[in-house]
N, C-alpha and C. Protein backbone atom coordinates (compact mmCIF):
# COMPACT_ATOMS: atom_id res chain seq x y z
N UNK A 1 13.21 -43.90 5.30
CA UNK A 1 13.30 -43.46 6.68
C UNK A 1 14.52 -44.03 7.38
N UNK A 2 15.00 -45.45 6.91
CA UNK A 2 16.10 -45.69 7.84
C UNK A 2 17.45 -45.30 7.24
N UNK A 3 17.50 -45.20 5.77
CA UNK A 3 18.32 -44.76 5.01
C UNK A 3 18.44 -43.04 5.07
N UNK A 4 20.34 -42.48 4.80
CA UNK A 4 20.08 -41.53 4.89
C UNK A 4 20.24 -40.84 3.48
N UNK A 5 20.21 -39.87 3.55
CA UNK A 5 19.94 -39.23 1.59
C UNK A 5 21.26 -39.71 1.04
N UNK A 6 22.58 -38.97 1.80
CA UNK A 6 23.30 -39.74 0.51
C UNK A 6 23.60 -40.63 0.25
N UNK A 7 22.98 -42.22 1.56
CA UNK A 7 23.21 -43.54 0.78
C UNK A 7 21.65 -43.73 -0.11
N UNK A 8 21.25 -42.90 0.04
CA UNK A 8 19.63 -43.32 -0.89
C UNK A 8 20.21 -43.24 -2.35
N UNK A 9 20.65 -42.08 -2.61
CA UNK A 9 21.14 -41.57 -3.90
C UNK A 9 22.49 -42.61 -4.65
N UNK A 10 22.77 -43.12 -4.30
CA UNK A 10 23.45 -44.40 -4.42
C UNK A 10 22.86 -45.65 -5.00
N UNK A 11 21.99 -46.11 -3.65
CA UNK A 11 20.96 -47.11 -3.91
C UNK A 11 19.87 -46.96 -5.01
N UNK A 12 19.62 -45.59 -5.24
CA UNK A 12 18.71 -44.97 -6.38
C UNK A 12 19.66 -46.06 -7.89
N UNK A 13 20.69 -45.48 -7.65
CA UNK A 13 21.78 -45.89 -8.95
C UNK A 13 21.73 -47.20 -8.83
N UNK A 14 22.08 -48.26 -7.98
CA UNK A 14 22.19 -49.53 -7.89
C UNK A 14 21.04 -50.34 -8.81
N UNK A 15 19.44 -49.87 -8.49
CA UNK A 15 18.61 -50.46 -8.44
C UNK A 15 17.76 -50.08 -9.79
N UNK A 16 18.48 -48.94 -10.36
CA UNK A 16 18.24 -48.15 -11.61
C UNK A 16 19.14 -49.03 -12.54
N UNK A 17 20.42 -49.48 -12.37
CA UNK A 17 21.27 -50.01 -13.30
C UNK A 17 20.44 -51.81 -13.13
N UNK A 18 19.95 -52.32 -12.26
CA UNK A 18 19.41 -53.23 -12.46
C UNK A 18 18.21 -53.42 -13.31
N UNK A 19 17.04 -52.58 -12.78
CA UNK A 19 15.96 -52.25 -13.35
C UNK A 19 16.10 -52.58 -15.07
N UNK A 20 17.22 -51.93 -15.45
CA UNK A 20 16.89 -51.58 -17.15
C UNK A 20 17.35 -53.21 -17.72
N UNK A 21 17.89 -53.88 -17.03
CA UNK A 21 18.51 -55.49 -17.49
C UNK A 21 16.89 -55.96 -17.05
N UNK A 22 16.60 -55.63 -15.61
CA UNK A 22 15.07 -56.52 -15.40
C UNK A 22 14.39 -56.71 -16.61
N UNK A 23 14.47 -55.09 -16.99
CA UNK A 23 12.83 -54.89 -17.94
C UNK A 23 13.27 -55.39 -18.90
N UNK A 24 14.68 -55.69 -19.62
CA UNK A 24 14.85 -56.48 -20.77
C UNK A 24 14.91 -57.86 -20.78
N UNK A 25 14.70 -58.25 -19.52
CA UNK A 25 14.50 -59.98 -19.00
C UNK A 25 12.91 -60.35 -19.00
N UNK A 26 12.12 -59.39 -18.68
CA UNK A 26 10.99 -59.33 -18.31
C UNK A 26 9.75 -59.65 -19.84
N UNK A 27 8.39 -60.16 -19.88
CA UNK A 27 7.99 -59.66 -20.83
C UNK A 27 7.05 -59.13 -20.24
N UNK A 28 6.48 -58.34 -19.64
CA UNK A 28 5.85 -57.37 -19.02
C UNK A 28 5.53 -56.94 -17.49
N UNK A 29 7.12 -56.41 -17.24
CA UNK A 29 7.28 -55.77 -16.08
C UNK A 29 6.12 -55.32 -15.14
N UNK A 30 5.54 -55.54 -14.04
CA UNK A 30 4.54 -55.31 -13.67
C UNK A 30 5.02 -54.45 -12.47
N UNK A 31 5.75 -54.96 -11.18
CA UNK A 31 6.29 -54.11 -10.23
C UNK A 31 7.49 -54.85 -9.99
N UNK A 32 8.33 -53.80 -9.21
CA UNK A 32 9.29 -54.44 -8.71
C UNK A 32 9.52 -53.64 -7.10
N UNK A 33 9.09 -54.66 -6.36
CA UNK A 33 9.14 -54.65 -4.93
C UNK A 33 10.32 -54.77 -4.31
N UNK A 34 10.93 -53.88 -3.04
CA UNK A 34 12.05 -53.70 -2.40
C UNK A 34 11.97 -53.47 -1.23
N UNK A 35 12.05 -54.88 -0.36
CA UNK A 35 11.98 -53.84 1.05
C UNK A 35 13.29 -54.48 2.24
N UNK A 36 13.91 -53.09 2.60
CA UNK A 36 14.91 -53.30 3.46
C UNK A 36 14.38 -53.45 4.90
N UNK A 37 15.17 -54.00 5.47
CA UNK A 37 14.93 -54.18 7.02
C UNK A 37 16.13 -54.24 7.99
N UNK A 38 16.57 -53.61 8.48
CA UNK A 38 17.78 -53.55 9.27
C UNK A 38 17.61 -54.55 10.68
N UNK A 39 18.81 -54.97 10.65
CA UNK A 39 18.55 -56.41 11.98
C UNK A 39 20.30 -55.98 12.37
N UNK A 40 20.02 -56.24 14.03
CA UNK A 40 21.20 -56.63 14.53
C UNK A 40 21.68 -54.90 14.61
N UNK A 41 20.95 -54.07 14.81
CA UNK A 41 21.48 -52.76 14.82
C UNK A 41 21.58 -51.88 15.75
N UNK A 42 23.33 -52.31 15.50
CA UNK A 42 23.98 -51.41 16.63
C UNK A 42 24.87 -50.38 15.96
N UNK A 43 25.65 -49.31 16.85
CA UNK A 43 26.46 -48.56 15.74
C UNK A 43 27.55 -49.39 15.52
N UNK A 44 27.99 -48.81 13.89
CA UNK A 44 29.26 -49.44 13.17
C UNK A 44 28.77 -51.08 13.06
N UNK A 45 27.64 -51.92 13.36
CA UNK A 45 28.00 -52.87 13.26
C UNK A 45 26.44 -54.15 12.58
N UNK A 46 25.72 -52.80 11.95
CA UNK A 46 24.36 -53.45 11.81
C UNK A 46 24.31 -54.10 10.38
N UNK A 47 23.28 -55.11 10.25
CA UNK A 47 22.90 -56.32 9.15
C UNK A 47 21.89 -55.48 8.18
N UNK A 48 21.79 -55.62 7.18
CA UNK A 48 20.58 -55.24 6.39
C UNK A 48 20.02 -56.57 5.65
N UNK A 49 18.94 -56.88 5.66
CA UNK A 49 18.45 -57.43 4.92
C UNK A 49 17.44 -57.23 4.13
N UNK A 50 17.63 -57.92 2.55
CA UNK A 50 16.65 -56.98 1.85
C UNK A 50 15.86 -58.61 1.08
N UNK A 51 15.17 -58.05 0.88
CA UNK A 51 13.74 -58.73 -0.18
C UNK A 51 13.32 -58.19 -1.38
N UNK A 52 13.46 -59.01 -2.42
CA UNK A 52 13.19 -58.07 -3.86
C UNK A 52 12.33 -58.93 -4.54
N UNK A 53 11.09 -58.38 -5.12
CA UNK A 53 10.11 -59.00 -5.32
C UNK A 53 9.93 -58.53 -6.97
N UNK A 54 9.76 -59.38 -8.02
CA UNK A 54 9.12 -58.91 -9.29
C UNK A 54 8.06 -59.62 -9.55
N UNK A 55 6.84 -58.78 -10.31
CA UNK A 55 5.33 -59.42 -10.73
C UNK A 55 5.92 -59.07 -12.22
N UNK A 56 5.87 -60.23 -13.38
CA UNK A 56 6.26 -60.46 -14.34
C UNK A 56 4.78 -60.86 -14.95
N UNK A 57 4.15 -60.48 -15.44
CA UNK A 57 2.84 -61.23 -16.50
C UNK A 57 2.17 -61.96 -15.30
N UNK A 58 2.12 -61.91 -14.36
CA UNK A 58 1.56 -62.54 -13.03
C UNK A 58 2.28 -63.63 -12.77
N UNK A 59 3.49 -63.90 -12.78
CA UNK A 59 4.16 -64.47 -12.51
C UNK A 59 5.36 -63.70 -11.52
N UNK A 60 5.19 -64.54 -10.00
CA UNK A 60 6.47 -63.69 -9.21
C UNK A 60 7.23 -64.34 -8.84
N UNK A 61 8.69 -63.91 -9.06
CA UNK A 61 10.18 -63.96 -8.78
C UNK A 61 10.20 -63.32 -7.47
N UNK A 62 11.02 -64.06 -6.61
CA UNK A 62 11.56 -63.27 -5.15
C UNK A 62 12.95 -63.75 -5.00
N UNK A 63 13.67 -62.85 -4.34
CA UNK A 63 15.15 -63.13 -3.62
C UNK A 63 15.30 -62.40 -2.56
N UNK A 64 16.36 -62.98 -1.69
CA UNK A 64 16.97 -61.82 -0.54
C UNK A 64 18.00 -62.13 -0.39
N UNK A 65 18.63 -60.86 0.37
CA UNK A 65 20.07 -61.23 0.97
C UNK A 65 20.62 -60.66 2.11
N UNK A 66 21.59 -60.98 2.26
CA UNK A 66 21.62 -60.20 4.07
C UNK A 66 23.28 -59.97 4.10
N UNK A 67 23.44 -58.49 4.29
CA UNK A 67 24.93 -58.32 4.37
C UNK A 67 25.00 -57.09 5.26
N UNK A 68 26.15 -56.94 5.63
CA UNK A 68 26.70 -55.84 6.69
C UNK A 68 26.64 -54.33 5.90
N UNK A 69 27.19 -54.93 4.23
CA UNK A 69 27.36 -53.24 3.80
C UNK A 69 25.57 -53.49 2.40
N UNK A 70 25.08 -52.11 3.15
CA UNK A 70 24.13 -52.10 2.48
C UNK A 70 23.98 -52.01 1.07
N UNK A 71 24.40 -51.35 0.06
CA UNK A 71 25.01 -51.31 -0.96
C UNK A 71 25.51 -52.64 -1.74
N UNK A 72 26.16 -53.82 -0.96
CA UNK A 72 26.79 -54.83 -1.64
C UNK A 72 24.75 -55.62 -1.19
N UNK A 73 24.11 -55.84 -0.31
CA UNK A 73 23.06 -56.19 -0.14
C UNK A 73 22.39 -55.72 -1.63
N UNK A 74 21.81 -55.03 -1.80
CA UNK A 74 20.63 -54.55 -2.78
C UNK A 74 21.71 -54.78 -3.79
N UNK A 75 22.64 -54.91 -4.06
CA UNK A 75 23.36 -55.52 -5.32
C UNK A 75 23.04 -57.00 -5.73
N UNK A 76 23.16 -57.82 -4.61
CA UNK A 76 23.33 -59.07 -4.10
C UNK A 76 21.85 -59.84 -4.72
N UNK A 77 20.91 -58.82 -4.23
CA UNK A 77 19.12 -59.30 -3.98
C UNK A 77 19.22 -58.84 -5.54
N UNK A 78 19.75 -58.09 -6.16
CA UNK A 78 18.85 -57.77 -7.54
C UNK A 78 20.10 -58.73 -8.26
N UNK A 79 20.97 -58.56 -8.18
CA UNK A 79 21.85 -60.05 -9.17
C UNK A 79 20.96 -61.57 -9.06
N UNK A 80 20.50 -61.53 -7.87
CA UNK A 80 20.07 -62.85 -7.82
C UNK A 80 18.32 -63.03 -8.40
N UNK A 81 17.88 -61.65 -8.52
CA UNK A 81 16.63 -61.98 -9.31
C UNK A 81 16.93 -62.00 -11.21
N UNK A 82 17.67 -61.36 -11.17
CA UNK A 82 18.43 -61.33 -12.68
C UNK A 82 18.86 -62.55 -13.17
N UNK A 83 19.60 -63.44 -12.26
CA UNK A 83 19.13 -64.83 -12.69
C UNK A 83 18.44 -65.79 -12.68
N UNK A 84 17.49 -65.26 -12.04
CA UNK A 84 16.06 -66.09 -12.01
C UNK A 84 15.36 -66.21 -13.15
N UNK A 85 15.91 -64.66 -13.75
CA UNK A 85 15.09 -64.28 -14.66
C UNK A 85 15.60 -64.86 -16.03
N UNK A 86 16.81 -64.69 -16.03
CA UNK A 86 17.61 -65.24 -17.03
C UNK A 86 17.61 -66.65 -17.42
């Protein structure tokens, strides 16, 4: 809803090219939780912050991050669960 389609279709890719490293970090991928929240939003000049959550064998990993360009954000939050995982 706050995203518009063609940055979704983007973020689709971002979180798809992560996903397939997760599930090979993972030994039984359970979910992987994502939730954005926009702060500080004005035009041309708003924050995103995101939260990325994995349930691993009942074991959960979390990260976040907070950046201006949304795209380098959900990059940011899933690099940093990738080395959690790692």
């Amino acid at each position: 809803r706050v995203i518009d389609s063609a940055s979704m279709i983007v973020v689709k890719k971002i979180i798809g090219n992560h996903v397939k490293r997760i599930s090979e970090l993972t030994k039984k991928l359970e979910t992987l939780h994502i939730t954005l929240k926009p702060i500080h939003k004005r035009e041309k000049s708003e924050k995103y912050e995101i939260y990325a959550k994995v349930l691993d064998d009942g074991k959960v990993y979390a990260s976040e991050a907070t950046d201006r360009n949304l795209f380098v954000a959900v990059d940011n939050v899933l690099k940093k669960l990738v080395n959690e995982l790692d």
